[in-house]
PDBML (XML) file of the C-alpha atoms, coordinates in Angstrom:
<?xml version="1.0" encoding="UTF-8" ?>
<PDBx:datablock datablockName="MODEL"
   xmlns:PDBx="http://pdbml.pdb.org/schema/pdbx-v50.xsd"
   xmlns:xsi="http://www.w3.org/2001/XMLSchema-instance"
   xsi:schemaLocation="http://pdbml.pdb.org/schema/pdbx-v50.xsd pdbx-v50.xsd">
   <PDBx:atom_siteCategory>
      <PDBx:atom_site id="1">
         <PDBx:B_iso_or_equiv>0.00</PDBx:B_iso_or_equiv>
         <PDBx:Cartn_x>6.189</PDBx:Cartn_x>
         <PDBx:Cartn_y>4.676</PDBx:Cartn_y>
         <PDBx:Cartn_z>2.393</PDBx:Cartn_z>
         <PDBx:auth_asym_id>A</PDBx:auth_asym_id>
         <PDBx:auth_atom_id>CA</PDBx:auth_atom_id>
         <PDBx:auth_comp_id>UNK</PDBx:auth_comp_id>
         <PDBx:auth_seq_id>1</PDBx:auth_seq_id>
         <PDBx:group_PDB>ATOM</PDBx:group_PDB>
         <PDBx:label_alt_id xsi:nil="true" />
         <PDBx:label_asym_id>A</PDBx:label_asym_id>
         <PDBx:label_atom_id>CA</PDBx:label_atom_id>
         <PDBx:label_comp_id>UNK</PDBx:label_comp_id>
         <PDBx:label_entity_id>1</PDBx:label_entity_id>
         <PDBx:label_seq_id>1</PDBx:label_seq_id>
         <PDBx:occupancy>1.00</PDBx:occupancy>
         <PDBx:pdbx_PDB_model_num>1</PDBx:pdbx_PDB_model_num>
         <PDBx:type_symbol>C</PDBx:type_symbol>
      </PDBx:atom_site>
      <PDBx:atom_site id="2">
         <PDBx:B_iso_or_equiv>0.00</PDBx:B_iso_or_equiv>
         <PDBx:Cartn_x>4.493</PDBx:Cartn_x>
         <PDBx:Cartn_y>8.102</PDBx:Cartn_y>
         <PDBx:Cartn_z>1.784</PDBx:Cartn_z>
         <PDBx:auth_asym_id>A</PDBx:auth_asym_id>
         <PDBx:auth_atom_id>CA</PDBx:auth_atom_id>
         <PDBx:auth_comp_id>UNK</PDBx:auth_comp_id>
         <PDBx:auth_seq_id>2</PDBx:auth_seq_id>
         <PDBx:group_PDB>ATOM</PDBx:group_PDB>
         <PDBx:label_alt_id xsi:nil="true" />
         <PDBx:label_asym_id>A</PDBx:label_asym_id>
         <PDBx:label_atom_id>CA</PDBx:label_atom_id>
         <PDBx:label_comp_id>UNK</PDBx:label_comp_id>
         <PDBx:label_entity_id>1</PDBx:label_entity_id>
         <PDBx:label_seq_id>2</PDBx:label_seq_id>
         <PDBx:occupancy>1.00</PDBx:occupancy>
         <PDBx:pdbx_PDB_model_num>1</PDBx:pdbx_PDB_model_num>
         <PDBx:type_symbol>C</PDBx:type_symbol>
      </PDBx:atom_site>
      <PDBx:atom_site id="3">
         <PDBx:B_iso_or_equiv>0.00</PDBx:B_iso_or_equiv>
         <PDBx:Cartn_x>1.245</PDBx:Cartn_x>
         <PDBx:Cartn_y>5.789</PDBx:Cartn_y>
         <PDBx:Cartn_z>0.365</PDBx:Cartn_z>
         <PDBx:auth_asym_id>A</PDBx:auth_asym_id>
         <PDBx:auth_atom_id>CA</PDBx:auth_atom_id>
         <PDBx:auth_comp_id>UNK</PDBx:auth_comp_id>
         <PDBx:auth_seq_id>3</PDBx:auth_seq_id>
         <PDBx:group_PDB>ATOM</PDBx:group_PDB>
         <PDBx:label_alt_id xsi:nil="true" />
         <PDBx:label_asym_id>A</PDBx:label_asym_id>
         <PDBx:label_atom_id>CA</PDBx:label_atom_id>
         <PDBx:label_comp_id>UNK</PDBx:label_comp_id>
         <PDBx:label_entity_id>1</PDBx:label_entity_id>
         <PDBx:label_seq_id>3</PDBx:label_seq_id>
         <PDBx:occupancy>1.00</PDBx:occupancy>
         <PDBx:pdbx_PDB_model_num>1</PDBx:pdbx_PDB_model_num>
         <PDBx:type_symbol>C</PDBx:type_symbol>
      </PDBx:atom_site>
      <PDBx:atom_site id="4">
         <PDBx:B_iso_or_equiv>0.00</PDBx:B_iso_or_equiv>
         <PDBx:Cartn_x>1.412</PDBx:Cartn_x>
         <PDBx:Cartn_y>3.390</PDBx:Cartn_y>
         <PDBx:Cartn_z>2.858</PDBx:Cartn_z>
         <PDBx:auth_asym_id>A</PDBx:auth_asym_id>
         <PDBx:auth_atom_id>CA</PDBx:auth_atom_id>
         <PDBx:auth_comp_id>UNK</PDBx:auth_comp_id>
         <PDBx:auth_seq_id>4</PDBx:auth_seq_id>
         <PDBx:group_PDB>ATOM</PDBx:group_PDB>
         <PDBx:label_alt_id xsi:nil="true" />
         <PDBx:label_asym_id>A</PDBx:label_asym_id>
         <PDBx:label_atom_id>CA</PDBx:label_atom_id>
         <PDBx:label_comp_id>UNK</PDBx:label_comp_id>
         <PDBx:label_entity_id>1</PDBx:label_entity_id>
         <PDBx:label_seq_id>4</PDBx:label_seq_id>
         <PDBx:occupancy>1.00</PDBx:occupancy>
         <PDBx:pdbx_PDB_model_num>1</PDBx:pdbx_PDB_model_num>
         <PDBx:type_symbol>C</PDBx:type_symbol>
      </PDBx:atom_site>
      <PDBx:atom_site id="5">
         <PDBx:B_iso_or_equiv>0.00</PDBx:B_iso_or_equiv>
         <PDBx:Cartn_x>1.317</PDBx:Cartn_x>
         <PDBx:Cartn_y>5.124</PDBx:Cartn_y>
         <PDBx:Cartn_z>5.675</PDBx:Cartn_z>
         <PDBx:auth_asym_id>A</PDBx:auth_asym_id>
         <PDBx:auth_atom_id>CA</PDBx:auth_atom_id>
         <PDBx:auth_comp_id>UNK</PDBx:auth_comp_id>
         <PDBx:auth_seq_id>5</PDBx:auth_seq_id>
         <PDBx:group_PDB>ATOM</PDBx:group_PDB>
         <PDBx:label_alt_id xsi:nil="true" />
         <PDBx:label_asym_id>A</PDBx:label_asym_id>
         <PDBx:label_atom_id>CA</PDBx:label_atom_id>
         <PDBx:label_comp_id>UNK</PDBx:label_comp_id>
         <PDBx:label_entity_id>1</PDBx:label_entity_id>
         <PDBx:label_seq_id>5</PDBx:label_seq_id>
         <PDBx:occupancy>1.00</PDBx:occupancy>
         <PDBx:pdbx_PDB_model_num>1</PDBx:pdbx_PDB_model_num>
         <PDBx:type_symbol>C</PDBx:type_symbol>
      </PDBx:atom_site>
      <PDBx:atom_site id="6">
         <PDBx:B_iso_or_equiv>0.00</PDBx:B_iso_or_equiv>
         <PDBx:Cartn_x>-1.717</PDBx:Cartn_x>
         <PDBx:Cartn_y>7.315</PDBx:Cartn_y>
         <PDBx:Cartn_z>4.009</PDBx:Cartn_z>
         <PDBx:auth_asym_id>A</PDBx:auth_asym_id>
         <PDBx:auth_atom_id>CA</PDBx:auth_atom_id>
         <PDBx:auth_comp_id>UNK</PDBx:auth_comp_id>
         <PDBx:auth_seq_id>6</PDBx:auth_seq_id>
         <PDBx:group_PDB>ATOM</PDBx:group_PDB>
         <PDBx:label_alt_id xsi:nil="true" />
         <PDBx:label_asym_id>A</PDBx:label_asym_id>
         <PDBx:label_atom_id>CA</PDBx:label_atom_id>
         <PDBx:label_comp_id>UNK</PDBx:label_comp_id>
         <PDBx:label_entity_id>1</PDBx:label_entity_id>
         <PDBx:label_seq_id>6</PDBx:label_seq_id>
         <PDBx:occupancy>1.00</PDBx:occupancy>
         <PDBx:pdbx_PDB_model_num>1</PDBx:pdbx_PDB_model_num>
         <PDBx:type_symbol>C</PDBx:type_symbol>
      </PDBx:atom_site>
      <PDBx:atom_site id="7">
         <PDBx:B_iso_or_equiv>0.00</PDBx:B_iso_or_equiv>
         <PDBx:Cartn_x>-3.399</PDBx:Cartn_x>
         <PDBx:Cartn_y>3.520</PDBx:Cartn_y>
         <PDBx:Cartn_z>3.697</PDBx:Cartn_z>
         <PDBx:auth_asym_id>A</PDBx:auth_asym_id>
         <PDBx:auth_atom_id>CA</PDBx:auth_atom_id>
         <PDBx:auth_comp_id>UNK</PDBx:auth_comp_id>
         <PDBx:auth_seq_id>7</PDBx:auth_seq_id>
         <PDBx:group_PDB>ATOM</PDBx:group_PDB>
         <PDBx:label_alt_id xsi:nil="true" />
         <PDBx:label_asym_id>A</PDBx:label_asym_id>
         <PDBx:label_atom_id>CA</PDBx:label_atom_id>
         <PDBx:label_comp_id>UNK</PDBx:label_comp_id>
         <PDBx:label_entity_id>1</PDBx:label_entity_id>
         <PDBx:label_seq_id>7</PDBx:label_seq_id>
         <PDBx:occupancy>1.00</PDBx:occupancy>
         <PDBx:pdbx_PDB_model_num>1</PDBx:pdbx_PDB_model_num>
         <PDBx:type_symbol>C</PDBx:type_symbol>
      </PDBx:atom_site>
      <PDBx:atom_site id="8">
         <PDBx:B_iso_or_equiv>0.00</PDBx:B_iso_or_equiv>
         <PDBx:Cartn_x>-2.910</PDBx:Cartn_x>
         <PDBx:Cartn_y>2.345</PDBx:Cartn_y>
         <PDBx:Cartn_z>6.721</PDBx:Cartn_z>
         <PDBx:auth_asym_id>A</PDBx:auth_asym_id>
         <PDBx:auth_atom_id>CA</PDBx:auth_atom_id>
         <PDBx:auth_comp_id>UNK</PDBx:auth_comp_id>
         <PDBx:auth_seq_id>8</PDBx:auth_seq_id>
         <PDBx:group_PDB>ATOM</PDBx:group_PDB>
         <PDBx:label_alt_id xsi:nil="true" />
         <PDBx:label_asym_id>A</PDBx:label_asym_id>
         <PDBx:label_atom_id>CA</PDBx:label_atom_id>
         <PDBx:label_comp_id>UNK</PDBx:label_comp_id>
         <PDBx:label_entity_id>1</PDBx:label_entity_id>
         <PDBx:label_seq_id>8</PDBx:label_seq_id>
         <PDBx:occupancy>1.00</PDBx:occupancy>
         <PDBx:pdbx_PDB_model_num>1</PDBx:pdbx_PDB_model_num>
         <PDBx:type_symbol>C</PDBx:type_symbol>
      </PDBx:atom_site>
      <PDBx:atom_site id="9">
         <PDBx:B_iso_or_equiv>0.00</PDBx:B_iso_or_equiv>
         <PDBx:Cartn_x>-3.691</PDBx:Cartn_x>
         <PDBx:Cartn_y>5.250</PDBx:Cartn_y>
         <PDBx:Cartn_z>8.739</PDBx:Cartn_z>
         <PDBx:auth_asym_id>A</PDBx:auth_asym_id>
         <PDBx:auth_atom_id>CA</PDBx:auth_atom_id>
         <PDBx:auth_comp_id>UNK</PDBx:auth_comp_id>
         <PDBx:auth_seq_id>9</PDBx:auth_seq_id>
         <PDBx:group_PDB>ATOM</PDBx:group_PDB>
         <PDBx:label_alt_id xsi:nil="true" />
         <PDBx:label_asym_id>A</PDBx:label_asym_id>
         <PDBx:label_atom_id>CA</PDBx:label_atom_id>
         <PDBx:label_comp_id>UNK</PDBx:label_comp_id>
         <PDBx:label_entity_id>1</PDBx:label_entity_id>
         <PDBx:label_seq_id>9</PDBx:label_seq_id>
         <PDBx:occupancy>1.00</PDBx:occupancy>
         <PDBx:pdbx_PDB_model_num>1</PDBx:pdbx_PDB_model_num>
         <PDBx:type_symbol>C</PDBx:type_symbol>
      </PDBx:atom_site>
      <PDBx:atom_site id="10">
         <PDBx:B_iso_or_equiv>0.00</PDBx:B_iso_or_equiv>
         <PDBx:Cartn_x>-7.681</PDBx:Cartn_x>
         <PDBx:Cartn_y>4.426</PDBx:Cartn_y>
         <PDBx:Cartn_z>7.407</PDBx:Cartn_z>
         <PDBx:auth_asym_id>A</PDBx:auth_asym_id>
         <PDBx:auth_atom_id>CA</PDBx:auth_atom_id>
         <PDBx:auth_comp_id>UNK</PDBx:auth_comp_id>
         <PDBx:auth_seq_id>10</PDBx:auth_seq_id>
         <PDBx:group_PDB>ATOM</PDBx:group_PDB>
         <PDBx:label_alt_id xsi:nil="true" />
         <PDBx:label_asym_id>A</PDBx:label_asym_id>
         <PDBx:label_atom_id>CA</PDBx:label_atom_id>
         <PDBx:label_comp_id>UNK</PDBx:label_comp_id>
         <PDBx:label_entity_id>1</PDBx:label_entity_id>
         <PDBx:label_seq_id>10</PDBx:label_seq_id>
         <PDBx:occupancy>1.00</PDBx:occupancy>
         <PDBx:pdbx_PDB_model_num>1</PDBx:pdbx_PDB_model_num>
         <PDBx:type_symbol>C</PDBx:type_symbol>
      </PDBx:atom_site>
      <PDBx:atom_site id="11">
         <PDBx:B_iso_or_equiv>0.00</PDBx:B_iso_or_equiv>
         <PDBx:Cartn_x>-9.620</PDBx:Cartn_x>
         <PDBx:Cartn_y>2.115</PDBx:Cartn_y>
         <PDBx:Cartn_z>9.464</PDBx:Cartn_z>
         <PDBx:auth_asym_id>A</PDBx:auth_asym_id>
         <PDBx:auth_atom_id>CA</PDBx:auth_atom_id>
         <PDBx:auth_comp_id>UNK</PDBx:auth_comp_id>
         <PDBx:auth_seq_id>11</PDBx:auth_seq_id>
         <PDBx:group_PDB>ATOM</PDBx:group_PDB>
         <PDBx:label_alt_id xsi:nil="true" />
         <PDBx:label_asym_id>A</PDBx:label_asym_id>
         <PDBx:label_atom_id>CA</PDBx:label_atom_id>
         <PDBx:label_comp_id>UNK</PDBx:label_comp_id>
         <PDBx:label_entity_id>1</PDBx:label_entity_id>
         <PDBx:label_seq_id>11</PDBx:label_seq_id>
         <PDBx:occupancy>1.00</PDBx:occupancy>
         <PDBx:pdbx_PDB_model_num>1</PDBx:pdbx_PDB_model_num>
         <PDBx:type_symbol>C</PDBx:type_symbol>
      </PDBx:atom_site>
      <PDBx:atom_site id="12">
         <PDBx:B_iso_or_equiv>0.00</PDBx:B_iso_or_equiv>
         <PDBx:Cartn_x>-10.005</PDBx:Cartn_x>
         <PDBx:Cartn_y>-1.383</PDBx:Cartn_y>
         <PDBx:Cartn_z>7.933</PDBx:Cartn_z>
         <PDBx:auth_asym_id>A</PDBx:auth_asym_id>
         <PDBx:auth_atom_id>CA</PDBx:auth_atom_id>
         <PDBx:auth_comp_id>UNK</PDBx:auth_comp_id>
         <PDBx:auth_seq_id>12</PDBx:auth_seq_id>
         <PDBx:group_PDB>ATOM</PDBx:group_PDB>
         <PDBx:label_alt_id xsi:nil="true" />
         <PDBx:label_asym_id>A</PDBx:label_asym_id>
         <PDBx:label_atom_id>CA</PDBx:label_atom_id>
         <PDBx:label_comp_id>UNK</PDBx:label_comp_id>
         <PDBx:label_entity_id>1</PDBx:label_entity_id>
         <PDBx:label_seq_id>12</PDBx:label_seq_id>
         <PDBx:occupancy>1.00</PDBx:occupancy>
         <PDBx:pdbx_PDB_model_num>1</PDBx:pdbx_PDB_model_num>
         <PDBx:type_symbol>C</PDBx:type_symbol>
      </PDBx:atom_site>
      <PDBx:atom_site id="13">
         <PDBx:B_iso_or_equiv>0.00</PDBx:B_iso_or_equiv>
         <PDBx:Cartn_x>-7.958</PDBx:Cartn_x>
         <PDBx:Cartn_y>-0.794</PDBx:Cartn_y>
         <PDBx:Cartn_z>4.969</PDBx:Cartn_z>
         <PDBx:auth_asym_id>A</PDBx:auth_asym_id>
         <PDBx:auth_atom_id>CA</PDBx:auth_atom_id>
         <PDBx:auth_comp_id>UNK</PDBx:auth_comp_id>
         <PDBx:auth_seq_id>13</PDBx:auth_seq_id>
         <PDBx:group_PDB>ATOM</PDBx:group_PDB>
         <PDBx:label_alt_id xsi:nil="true" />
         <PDBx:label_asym_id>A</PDBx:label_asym_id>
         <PDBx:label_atom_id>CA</PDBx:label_atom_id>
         <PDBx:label_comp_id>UNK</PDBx:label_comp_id>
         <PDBx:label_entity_id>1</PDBx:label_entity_id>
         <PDBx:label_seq_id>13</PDBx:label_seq_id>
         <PDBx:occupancy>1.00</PDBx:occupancy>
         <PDBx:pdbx_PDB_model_num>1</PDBx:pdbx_PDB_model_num>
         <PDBx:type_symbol>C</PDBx:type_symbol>
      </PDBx:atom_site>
      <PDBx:atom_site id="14">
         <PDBx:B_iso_or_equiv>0.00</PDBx:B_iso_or_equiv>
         <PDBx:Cartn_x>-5.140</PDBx:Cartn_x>
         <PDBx:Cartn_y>-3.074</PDBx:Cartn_y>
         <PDBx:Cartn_z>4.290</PDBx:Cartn_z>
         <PDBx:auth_asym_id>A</PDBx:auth_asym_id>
         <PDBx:auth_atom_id>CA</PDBx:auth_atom_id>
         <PDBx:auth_comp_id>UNK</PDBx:auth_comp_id>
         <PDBx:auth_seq_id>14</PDBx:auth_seq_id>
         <PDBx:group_PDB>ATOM</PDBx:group_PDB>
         <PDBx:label_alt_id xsi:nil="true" />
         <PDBx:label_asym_id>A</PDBx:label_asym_id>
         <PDBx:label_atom_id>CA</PDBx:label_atom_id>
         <PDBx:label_comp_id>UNK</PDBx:label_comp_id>
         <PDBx:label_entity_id>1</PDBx:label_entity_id>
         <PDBx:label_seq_id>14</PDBx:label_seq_id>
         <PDBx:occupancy>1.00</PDBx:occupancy>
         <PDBx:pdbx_PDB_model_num>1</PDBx:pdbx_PDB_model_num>
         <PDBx:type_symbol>C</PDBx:type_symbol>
      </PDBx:atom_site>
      <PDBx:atom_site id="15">
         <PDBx:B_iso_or_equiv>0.00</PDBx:B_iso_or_equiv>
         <PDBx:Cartn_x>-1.662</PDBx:Cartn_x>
         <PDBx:Cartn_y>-3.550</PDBx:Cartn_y>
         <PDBx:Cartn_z>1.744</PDBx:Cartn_z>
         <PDBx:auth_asym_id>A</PDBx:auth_asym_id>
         <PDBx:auth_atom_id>CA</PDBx:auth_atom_id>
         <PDBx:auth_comp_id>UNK</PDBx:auth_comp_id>
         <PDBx:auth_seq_id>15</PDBx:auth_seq_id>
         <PDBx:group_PDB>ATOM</PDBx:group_PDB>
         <PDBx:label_alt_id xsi:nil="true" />
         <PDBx:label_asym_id>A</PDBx:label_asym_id>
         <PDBx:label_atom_id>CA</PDBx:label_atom_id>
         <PDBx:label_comp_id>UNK</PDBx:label_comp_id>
         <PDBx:label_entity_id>1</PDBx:label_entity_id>
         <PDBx:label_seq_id>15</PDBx:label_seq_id>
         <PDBx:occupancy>1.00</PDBx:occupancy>
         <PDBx:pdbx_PDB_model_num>1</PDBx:pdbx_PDB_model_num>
         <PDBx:type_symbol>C</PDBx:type_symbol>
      </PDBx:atom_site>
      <PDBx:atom_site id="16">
         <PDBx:B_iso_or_equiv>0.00</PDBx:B_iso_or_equiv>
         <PDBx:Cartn_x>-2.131</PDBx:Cartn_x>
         <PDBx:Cartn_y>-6.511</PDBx:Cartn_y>
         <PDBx:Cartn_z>-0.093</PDBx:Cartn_z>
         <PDBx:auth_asym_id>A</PDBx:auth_asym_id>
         <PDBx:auth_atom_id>CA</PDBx:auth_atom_id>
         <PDBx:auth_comp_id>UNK</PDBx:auth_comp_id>
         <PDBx:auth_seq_id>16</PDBx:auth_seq_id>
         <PDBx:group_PDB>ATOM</PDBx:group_PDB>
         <PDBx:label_alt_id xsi:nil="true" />
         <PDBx:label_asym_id>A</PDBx:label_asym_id>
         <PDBx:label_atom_id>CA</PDBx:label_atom_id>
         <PDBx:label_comp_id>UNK</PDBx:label_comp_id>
         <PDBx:label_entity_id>1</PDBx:label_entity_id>
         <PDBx:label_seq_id>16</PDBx:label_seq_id>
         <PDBx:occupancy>1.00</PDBx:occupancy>
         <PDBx:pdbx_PDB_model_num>1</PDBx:pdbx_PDB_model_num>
         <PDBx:type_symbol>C</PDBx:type_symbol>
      </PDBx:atom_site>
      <PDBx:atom_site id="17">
         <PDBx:B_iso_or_equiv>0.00</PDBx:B_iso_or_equiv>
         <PDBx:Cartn_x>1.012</PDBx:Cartn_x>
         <PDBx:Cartn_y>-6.350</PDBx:Cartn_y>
         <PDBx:Cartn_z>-1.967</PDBx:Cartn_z>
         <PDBx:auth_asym_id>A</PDBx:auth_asym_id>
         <PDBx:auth_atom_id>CA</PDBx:auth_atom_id>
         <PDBx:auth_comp_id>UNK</PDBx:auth_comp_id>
         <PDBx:auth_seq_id>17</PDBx:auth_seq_id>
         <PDBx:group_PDB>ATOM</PDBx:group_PDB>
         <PDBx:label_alt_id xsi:nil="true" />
         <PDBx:label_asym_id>A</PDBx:label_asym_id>
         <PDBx:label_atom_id>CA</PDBx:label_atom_id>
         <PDBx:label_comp_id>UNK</PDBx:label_comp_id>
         <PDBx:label_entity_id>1</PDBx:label_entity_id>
         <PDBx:label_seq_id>17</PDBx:label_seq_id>
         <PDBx:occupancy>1.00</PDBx:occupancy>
         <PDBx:pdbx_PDB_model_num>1</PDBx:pdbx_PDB_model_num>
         <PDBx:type_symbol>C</PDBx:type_symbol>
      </PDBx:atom_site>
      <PDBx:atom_site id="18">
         <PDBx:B_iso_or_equiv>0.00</PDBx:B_iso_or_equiv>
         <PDBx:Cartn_x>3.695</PDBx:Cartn_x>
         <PDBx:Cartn_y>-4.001</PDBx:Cartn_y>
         <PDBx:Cartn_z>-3.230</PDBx:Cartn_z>
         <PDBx:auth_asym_id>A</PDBx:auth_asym_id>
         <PDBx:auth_atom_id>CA</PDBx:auth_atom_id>
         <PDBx:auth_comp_id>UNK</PDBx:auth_comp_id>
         <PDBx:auth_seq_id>18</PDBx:auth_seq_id>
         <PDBx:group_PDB>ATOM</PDBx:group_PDB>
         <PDBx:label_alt_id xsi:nil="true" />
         <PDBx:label_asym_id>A</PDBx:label_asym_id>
         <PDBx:label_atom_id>CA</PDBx:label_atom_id>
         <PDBx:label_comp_id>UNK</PDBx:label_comp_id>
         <PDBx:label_entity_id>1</PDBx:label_entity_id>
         <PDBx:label_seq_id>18</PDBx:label_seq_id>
         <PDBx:occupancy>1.00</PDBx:occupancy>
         <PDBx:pdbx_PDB_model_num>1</PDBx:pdbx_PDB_model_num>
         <PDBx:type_symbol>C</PDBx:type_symbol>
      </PDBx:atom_site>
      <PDBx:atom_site id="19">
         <PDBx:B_iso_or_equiv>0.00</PDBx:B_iso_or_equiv>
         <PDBx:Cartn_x>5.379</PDBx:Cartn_x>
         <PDBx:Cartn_y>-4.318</PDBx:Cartn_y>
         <PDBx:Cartn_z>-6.915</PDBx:Cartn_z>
         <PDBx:auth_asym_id>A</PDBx:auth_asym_id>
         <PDBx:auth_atom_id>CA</PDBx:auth_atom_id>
         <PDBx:auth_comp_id>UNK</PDBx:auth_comp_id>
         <PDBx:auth_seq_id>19</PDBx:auth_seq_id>
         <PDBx:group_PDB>ATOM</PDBx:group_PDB>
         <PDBx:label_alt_id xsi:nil="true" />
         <PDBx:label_asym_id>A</PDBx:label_asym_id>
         <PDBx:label_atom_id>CA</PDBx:label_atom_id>
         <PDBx:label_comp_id>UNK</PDBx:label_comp_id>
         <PDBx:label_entity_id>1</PDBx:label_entity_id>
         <PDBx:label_seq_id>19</PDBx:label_seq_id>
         <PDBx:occupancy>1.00</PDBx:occupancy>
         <PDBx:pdbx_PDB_model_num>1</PDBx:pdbx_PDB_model_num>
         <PDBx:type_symbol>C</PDBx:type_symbol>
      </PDBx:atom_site>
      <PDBx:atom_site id="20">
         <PDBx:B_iso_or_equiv>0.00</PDBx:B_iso_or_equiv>
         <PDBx:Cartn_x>8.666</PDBx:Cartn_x>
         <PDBx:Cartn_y>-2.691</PDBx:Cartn_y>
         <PDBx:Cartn_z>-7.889</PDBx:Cartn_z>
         <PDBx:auth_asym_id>A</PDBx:auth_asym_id>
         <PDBx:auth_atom_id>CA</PDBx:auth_atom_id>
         <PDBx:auth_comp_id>UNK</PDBx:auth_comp_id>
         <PDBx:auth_seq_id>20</PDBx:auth_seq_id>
         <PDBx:group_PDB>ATOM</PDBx:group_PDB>
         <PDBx:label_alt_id xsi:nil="true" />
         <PDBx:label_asym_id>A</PDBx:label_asym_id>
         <PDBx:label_atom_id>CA</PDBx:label_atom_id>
         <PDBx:label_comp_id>UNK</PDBx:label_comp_id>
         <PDBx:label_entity_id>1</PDBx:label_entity_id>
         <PDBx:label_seq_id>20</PDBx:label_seq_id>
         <PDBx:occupancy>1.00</PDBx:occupancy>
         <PDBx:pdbx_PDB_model_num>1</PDBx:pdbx_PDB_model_num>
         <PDBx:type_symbol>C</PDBx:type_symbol>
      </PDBx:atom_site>
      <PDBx:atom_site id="21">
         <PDBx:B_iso_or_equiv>0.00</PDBx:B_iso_or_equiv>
         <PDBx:Cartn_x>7.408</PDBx:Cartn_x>
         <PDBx:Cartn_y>-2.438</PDBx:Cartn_y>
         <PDBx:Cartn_z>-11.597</PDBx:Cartn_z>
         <PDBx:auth_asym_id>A</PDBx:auth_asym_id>
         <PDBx:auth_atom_id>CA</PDBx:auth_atom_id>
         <PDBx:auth_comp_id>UNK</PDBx:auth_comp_id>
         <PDBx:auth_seq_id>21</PDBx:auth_seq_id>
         <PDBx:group_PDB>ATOM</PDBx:group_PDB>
         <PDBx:label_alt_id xsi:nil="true" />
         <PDBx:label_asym_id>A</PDBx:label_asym_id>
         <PDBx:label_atom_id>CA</PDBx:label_atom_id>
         <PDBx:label_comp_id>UNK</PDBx:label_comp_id>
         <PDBx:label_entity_id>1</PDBx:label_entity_id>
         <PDBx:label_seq_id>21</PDBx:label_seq_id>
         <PDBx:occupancy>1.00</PDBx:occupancy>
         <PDBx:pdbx_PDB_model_num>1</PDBx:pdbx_PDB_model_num>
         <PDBx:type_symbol>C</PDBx:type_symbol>
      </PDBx:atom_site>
      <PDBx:atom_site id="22">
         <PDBx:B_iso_or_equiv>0.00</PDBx:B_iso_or_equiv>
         <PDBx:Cartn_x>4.486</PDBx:Cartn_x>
         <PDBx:Cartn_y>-2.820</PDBx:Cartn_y>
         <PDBx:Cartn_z>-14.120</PDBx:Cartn_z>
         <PDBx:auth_asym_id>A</PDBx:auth_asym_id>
         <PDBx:auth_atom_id>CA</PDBx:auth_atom_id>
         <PDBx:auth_comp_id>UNK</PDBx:auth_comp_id>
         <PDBx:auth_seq_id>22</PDBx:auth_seq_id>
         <PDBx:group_PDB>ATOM</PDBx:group_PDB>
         <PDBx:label_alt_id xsi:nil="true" />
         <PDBx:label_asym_id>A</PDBx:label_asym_id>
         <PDBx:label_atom_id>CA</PDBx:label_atom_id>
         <PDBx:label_comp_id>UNK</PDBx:label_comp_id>
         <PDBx:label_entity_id>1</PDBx:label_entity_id>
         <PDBx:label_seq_id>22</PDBx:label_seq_id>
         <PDBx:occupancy>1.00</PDBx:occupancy>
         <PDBx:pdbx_PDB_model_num>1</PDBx:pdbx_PDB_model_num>
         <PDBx:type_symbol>C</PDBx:type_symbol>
      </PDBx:atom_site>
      <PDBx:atom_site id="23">
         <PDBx:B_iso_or_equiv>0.00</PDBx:B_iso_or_equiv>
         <PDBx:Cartn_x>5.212</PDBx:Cartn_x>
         <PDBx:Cartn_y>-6.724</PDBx:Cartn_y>
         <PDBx:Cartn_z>-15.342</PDBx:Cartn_z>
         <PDBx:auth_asym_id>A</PDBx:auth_asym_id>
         <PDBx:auth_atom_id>CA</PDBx:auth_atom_id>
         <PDBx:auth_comp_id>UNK</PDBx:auth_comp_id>
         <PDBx:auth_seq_id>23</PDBx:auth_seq_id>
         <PDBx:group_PDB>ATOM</PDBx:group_PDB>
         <PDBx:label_alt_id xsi:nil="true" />
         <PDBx:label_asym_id>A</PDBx:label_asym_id>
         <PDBx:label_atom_id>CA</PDBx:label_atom_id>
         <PDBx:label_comp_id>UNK</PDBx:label_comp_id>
         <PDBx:label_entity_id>1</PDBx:label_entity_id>
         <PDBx:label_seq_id>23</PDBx:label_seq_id>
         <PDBx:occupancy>1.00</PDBx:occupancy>
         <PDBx:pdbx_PDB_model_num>1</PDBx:pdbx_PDB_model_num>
         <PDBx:type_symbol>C</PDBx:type_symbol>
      </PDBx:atom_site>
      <PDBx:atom_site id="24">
         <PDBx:B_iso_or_equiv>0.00</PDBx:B_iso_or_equiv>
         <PDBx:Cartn_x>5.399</PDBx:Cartn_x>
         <PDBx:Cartn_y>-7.396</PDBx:Cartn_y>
         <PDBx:Cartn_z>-10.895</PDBx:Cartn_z>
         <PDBx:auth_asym_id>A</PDBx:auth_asym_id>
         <PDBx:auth_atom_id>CA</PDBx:auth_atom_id>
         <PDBx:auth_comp_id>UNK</PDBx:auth_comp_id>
         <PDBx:auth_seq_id>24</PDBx:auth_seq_id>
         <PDBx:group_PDB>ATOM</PDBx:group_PDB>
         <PDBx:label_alt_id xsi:nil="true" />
         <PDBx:label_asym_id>A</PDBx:label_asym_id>
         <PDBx:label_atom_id>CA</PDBx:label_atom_id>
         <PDBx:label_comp_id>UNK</PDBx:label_comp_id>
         <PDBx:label_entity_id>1</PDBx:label_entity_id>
         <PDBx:label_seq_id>24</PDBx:label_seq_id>
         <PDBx:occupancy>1.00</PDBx:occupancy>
         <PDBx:pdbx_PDB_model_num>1</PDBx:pdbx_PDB_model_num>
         <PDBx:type_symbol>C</PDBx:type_symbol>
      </PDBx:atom_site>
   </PDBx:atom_siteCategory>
</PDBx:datablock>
């Protein structure tokens, strides 16, 4: 949550995806 709010608070930047885990 920490990263994704630091993401998302920069214009026309997006989350693709999230993984639990290295092999996700």
């Amino acid at each position: 949550e920490f990263l994704r709010k630091i993401v998302l608070s920069v214009a026309d930047h997006e989350i693709v995806w999230v993984a639990r885990n290295g092999a996700e």
